[in-house]
PDB file of N, CA and C in Angstrom:
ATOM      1  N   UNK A   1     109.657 115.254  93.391  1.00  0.00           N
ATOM      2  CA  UNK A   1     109.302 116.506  94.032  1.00  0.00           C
ATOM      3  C   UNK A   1     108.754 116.218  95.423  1.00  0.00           C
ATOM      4  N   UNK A   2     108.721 117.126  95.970  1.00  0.00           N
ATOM      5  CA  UNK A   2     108.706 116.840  97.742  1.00  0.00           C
ATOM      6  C   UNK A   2     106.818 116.973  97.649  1.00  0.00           C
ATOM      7  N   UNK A   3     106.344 117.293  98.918  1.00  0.00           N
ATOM      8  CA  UNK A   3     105.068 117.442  99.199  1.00  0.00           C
ATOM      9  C   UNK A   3     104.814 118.531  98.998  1.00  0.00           C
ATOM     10  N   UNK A   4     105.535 118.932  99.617  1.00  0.00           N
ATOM     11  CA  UNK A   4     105.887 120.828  99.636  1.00  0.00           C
ATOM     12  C   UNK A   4     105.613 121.944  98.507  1.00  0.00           C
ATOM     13  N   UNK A   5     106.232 121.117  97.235  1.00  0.00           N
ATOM     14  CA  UNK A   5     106.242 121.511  96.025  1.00  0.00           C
ATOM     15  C   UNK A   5     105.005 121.282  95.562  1.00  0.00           C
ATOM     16  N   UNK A   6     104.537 120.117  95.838  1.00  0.00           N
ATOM     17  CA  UNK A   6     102.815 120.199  94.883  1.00  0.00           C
ATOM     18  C   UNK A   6     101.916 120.828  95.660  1.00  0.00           C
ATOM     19  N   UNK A   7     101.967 121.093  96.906  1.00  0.00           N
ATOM     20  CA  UNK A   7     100.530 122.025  97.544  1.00  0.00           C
ATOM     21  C   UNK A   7     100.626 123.441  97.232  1.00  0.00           C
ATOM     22  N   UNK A   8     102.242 123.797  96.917  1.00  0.00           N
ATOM     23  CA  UNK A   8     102.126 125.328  96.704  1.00  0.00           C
ATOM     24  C   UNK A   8     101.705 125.281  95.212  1.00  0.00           C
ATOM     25  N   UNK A   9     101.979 123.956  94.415  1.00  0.00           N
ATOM     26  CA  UNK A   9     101.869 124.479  93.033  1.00  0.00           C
ATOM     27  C   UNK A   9      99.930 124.002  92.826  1.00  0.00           C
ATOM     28  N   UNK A  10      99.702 123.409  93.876  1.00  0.00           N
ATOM     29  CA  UNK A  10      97.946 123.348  94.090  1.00  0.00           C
ATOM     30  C   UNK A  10      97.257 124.429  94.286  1.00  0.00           C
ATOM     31  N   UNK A  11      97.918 125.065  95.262  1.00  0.00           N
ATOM     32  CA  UNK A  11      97.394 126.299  96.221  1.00  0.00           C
ATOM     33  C   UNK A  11      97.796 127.650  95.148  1.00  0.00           C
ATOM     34  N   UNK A  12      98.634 127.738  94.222  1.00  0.00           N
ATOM     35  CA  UNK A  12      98.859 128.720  93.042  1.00  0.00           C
ATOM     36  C   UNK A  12      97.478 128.506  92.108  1.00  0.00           C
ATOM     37  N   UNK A  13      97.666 127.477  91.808  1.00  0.00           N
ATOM     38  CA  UNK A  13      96.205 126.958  90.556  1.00  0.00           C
ATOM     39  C   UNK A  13      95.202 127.301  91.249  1.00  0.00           C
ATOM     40  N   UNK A  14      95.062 127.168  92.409  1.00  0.00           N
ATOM     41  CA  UNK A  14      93.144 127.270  93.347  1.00  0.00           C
ATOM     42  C   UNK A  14      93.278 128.803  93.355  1.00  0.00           C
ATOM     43  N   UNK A  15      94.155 129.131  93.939  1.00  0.00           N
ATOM     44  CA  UNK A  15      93.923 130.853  93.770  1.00  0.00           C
ATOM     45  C   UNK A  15      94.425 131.737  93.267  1.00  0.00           C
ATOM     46  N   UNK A  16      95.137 131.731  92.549  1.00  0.00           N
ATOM     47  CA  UNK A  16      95.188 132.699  91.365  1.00  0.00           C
ATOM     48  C   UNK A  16      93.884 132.593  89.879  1.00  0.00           C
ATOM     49  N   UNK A  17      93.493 133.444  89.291  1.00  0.00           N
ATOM     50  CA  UNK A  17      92.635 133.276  88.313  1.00  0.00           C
ATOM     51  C   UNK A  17      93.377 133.230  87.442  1.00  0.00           C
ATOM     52  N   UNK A  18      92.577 132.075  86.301  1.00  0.00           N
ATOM     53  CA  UNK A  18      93.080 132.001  85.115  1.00  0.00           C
ATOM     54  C   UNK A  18      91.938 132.106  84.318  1.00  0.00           C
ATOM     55  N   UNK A  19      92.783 132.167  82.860  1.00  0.00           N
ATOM     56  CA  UNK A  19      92.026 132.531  81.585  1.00  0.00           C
ATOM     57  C   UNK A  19      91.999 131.776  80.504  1.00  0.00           C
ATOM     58  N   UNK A  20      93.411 131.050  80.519  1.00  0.00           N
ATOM     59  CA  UNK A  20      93.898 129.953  79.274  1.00  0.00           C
ATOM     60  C   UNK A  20      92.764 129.199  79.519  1.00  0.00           C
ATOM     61  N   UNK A  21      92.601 128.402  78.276  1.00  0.00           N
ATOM     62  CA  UNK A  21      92.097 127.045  78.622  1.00  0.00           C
ATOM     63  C   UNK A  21      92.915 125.996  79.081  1.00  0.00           C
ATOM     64  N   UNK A  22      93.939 125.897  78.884  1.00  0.00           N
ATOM     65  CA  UNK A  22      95.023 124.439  79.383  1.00  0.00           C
ATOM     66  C   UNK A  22      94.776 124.997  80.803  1.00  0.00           C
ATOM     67  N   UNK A  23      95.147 126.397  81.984  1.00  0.00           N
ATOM     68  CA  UNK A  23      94.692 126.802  82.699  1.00  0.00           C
ATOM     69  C   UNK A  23      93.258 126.352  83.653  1.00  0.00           C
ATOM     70  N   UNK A  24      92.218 126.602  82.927  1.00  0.00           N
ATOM     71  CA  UNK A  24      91.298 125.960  83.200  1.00  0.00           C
ATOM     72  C   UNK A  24      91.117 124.695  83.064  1.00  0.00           C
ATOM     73  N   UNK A  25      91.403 124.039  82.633  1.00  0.00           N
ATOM     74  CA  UNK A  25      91.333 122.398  82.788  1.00  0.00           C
ATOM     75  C   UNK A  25      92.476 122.228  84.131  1.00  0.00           C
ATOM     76  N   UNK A  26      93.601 122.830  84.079  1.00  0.00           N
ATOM     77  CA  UNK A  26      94.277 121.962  84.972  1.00  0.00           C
ATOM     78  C   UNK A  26      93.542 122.739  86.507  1.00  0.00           C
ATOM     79  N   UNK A  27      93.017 123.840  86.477  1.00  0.00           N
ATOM     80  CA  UNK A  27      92.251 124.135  87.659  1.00  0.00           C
ATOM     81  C   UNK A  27      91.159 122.765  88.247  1.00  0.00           C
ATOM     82  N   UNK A  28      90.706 122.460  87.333  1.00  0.00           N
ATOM     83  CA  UNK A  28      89.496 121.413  87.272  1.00  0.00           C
ATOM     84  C   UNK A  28      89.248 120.334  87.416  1.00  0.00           C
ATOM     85  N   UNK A  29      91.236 119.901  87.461  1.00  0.00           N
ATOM     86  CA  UNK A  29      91.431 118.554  87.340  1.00  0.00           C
ATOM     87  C   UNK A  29      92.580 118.730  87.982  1.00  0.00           C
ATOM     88  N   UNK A  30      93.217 119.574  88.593  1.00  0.00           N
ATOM     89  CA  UNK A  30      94.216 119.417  89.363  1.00  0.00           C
ATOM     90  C   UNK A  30      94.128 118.340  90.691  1.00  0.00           C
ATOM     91  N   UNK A  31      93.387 118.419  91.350  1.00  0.00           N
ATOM     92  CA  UNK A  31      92.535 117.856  93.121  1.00  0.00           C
ATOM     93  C   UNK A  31      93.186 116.300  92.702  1.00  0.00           C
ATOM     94  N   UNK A  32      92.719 115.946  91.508  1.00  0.00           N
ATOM     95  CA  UNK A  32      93.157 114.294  91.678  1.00  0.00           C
ATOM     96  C   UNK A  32      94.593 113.856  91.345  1.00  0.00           C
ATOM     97  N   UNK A  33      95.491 115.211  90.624  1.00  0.00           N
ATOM     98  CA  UNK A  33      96.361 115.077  90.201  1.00  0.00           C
ATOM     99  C   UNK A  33      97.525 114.663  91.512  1.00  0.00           C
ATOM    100  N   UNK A  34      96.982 116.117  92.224  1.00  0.00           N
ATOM    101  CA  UNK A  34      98.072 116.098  93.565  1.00  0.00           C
ATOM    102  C   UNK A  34      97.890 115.060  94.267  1.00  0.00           C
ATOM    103  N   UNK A  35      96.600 114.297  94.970  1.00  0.00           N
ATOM    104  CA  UNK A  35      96.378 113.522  95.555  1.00  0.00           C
ATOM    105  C   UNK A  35      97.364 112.103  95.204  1.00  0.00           C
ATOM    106  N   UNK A  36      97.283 112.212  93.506  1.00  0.00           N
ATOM    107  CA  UNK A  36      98.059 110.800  92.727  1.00  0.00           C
ATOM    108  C   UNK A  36      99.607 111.376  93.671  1.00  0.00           C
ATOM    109  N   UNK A  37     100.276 112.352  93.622  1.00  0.00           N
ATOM    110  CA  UNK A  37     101.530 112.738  93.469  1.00  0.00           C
ATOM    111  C   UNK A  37     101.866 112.960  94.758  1.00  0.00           C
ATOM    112  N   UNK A  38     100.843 113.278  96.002  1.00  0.00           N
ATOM    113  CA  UNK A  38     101.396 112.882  97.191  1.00  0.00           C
ATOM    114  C   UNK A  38     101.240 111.537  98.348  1.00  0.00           C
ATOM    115  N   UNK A  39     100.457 111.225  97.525  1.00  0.00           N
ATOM    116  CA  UNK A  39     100.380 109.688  97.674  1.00  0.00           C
ATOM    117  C   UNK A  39     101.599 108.786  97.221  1.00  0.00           C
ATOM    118  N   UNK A  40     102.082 109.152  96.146  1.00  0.00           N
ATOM    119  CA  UNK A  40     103.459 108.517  95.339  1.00  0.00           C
ATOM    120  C   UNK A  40     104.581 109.144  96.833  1.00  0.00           C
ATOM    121  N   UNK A  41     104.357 110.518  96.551  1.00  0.00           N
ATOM    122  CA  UNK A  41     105.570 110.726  97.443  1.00  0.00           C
ATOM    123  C   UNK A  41     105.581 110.455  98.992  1.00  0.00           C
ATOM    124  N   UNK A  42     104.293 110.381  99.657  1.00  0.00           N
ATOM    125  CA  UNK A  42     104.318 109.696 100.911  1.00  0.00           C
ATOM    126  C   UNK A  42     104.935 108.368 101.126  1.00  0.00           C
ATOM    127  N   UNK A  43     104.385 107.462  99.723  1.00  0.00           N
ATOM    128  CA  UNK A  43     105.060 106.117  99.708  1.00  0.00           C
ATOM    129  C   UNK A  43     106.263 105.862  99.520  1.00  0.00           C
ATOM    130  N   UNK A  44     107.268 106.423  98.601  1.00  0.00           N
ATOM    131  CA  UNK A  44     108.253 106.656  98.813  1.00  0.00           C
ATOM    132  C   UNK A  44     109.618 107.360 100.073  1.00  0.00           C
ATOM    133  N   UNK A  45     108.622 108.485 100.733  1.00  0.00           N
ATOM    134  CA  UNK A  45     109.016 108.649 102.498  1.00  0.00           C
ATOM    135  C   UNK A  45     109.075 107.247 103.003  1.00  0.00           C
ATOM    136  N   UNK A  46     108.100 106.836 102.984  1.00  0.00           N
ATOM    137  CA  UNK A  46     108.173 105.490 103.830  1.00  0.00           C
ATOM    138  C   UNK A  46     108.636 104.670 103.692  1.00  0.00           C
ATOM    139  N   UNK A  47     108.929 104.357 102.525  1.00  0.00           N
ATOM    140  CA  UNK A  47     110.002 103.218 102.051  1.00  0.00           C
ATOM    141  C   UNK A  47     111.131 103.552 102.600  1.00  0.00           C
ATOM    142  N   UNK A  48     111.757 104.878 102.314  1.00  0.00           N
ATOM    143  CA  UNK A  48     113.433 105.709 102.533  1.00  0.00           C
ATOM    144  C   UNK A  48     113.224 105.179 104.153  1.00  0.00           C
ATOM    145  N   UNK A  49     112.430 105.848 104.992  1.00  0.00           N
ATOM    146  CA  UNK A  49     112.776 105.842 106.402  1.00  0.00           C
ATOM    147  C   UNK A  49     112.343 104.769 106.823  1.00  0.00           C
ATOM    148  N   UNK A  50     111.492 103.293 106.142  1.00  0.00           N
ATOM    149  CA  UNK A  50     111.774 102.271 106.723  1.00  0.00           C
ATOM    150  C   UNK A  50     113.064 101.303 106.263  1.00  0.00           C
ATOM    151  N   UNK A  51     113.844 101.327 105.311  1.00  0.00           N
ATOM    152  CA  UNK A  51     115.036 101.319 105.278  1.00  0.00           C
ATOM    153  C   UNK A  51     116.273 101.927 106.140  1.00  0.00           C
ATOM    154  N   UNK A  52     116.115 103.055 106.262  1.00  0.00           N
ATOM    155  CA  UNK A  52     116.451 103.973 107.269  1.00  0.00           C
ATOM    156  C   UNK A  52     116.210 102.879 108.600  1.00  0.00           C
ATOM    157  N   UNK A  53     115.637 102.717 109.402  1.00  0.00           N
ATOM    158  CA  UNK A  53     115.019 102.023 110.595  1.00  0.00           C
ATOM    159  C   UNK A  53     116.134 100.544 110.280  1.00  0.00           C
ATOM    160  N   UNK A  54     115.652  99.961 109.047  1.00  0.00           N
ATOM    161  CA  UNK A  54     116.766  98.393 109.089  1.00  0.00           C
ATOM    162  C   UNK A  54     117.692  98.903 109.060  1.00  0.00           C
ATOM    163  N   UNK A  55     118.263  99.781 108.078  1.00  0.00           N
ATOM    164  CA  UNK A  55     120.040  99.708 108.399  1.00  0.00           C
ATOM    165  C   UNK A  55     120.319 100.242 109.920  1.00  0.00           C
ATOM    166  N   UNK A  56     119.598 101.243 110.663  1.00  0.00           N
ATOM    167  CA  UNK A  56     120.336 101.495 111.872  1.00  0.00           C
ATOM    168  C   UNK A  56     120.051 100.237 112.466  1.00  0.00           C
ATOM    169  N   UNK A  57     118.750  99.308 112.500  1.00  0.00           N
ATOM    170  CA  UNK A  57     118.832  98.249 113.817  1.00  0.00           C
ATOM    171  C   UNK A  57     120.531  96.971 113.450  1.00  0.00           C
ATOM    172  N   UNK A  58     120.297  97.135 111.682  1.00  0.00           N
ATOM    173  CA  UNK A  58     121.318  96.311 111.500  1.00  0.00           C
ATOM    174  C   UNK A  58     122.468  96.515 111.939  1.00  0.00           C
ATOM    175  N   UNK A  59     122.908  98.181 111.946  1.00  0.00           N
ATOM    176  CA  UNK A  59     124.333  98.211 112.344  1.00  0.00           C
ATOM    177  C   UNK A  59     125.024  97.755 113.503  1.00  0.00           C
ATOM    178  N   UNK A  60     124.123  96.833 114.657  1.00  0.00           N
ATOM    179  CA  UNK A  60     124.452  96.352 114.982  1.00  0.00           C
ATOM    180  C   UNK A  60     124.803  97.253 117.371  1.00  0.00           C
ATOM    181  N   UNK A  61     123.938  98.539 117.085  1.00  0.00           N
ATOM    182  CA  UNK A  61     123.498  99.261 117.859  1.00  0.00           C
ATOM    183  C   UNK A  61     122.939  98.909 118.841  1.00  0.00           C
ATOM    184  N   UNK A  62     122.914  99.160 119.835  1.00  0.00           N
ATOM    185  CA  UNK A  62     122.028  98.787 120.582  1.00  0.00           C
ATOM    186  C   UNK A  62     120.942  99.595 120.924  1.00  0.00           C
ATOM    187  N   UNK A  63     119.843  99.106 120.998  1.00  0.00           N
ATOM    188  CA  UNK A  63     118.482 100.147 121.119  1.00  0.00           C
ATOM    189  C   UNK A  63     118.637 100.829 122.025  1.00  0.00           C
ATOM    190  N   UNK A  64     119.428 100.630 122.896  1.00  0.00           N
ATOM    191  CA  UNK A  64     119.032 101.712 124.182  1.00  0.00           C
ATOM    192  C   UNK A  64     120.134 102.924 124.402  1.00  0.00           C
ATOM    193  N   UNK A  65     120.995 102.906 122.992  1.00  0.00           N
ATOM    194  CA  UNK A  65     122.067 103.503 122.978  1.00  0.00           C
ATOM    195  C   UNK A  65     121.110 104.848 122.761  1.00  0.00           C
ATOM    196  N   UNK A  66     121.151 106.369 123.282  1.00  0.00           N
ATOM    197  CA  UNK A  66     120.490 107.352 123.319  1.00  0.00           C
ATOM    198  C   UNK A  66     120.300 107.921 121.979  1.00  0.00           C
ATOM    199  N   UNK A  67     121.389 107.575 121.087  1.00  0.00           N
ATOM    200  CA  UNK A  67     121.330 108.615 119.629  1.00  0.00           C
ATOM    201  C   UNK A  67     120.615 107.740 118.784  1.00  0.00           C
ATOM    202  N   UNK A  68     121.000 106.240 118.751  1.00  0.00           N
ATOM    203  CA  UNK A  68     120.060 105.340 118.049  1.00  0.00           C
ATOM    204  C   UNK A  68     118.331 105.712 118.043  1.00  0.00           C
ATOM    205  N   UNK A  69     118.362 105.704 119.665  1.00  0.00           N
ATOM    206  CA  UNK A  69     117.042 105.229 119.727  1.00  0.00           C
ATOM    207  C   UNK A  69     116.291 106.698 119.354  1.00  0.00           C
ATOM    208  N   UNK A  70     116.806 107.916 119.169  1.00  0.00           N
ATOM    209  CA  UNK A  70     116.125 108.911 119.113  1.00  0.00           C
ATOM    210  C   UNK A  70     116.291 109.016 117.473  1.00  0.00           C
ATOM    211  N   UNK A  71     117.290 108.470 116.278  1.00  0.00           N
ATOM    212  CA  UNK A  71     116.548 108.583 115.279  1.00  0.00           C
ATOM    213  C   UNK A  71     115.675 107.519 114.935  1.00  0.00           C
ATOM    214  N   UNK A  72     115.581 106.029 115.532  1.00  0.00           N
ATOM    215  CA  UNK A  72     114.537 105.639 115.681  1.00  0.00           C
ATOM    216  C   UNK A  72     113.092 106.337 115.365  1.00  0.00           C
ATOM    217  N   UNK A  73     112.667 106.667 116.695  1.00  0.00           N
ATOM    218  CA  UNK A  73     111.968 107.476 117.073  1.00  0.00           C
ATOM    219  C   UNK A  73     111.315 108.557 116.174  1.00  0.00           C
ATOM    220  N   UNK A  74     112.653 109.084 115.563  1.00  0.00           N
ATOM    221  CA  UNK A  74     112.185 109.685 114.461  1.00  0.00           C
ATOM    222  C   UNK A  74     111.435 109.593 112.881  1.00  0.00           C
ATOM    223  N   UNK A  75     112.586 108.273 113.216  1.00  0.00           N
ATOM    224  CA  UNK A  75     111.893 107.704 111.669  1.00  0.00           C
ATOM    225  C   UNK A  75     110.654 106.843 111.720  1.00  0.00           C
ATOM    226  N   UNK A  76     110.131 106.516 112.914  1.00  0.00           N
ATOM    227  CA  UNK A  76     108.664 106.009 113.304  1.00  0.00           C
ATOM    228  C   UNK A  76     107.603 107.227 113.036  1.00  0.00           C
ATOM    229  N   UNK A  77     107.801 108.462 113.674  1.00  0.00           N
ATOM    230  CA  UNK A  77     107.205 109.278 113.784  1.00  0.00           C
ATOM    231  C   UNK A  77     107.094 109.853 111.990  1.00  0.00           C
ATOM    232  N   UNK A  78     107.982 109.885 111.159  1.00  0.00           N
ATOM    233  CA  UNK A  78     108.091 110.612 109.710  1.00  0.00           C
ATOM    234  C   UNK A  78     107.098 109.203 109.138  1.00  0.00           C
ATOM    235  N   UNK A  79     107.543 108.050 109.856  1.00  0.00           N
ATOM    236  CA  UNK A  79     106.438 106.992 109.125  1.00  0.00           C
ATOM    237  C   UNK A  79     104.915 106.920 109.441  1.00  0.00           C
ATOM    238  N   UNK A  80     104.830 107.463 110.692  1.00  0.00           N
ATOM    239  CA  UNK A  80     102.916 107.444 110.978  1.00  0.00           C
ATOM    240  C   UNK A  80     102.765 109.013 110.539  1.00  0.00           C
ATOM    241  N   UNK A  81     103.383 109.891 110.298  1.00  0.00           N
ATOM    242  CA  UNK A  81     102.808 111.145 109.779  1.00  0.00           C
ATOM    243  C   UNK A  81     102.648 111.203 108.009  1.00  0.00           C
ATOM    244  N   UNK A  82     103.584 109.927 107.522  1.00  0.00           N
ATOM    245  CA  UNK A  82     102.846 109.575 106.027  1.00  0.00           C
ATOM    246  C   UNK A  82     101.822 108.863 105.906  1.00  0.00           C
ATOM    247  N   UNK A  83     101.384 108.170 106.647  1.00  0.00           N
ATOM    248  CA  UNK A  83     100.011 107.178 106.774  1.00  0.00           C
ATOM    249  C   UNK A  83      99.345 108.025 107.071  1.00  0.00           C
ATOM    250  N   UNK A  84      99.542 108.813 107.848  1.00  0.00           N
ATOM    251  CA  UNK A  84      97.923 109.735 108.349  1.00  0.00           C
ATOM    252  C   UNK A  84      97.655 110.902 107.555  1.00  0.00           C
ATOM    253  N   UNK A  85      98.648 111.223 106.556  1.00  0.00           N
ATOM    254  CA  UNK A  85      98.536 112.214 105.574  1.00  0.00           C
ATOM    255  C   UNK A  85      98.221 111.297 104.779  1.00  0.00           C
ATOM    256  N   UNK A  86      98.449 110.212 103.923  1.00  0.00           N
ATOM    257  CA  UNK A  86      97.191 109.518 102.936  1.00  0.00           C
ATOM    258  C   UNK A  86      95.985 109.134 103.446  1.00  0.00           C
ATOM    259  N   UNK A  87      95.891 108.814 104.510  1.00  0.00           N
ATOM    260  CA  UNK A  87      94.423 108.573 105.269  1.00  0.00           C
ATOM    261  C   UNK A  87      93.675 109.750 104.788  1.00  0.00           C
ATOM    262  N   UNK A  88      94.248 110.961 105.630  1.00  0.00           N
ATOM    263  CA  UNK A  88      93.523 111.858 105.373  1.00  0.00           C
ATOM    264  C   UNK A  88      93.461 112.687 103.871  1.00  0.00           C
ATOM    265  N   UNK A  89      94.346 112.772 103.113  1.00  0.00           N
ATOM    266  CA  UNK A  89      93.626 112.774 101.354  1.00  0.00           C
ATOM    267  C   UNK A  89      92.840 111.983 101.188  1.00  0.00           C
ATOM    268  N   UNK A  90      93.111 110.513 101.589  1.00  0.00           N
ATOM    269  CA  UNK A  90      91.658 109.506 100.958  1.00  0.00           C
ATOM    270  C   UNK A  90      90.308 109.722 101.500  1.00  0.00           C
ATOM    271  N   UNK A  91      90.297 110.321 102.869  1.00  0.00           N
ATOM    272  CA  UNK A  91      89.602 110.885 103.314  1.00  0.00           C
ATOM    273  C   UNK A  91      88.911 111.930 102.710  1.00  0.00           C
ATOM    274  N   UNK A  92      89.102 112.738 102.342  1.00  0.00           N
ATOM    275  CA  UNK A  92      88.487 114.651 102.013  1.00  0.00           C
ATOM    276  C   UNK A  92      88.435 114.347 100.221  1.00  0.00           C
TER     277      UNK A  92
END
């Protein structure tokens, strides 16, 4: 599941009220759940797009070719915006 998918299904549990008890527990104990599950899925981003990064340098491209270097670029940028999104869960 993406990131996407567990904050809305975080942000459903924090504010909507519940009544069940399975409900209430997972209200209570959700916070560490997501943290486990976007932490998994940040690490996995980063794996994909640093793979991503070897096969384009491998193909044999040259860096300064304009389309290379801009998904480069990209996939640097999708890689420091997963580090700084676990920073900041480990953080808060």
């Amino acid at each position: 599941m993406t990131s996407y998918v567990w904050l809305t299904f975080y942000y459903y549990i924090m504010i909507v009220p519940s009544q069940r008890t399975l409900f209430l527990w997972v209200k209570k104990n959700i916070k560490s759940v997501i943290y486990v599950m976007l932490f998994v899925d940040s690490f996995a981003t980063a794996h994909y797009l640093n793979k991503h990064m070897k096969s384009l340098a491998a193909s044999g491209g040259s860096l300064f070719n304009p389309r290379l270097g801009s998904q480069i670029r990209v996939t640097v940028t999708g890689i420091l915006q997963e580090v700084l999104s676990c920073l900041y869960a480990l953080w808060t």
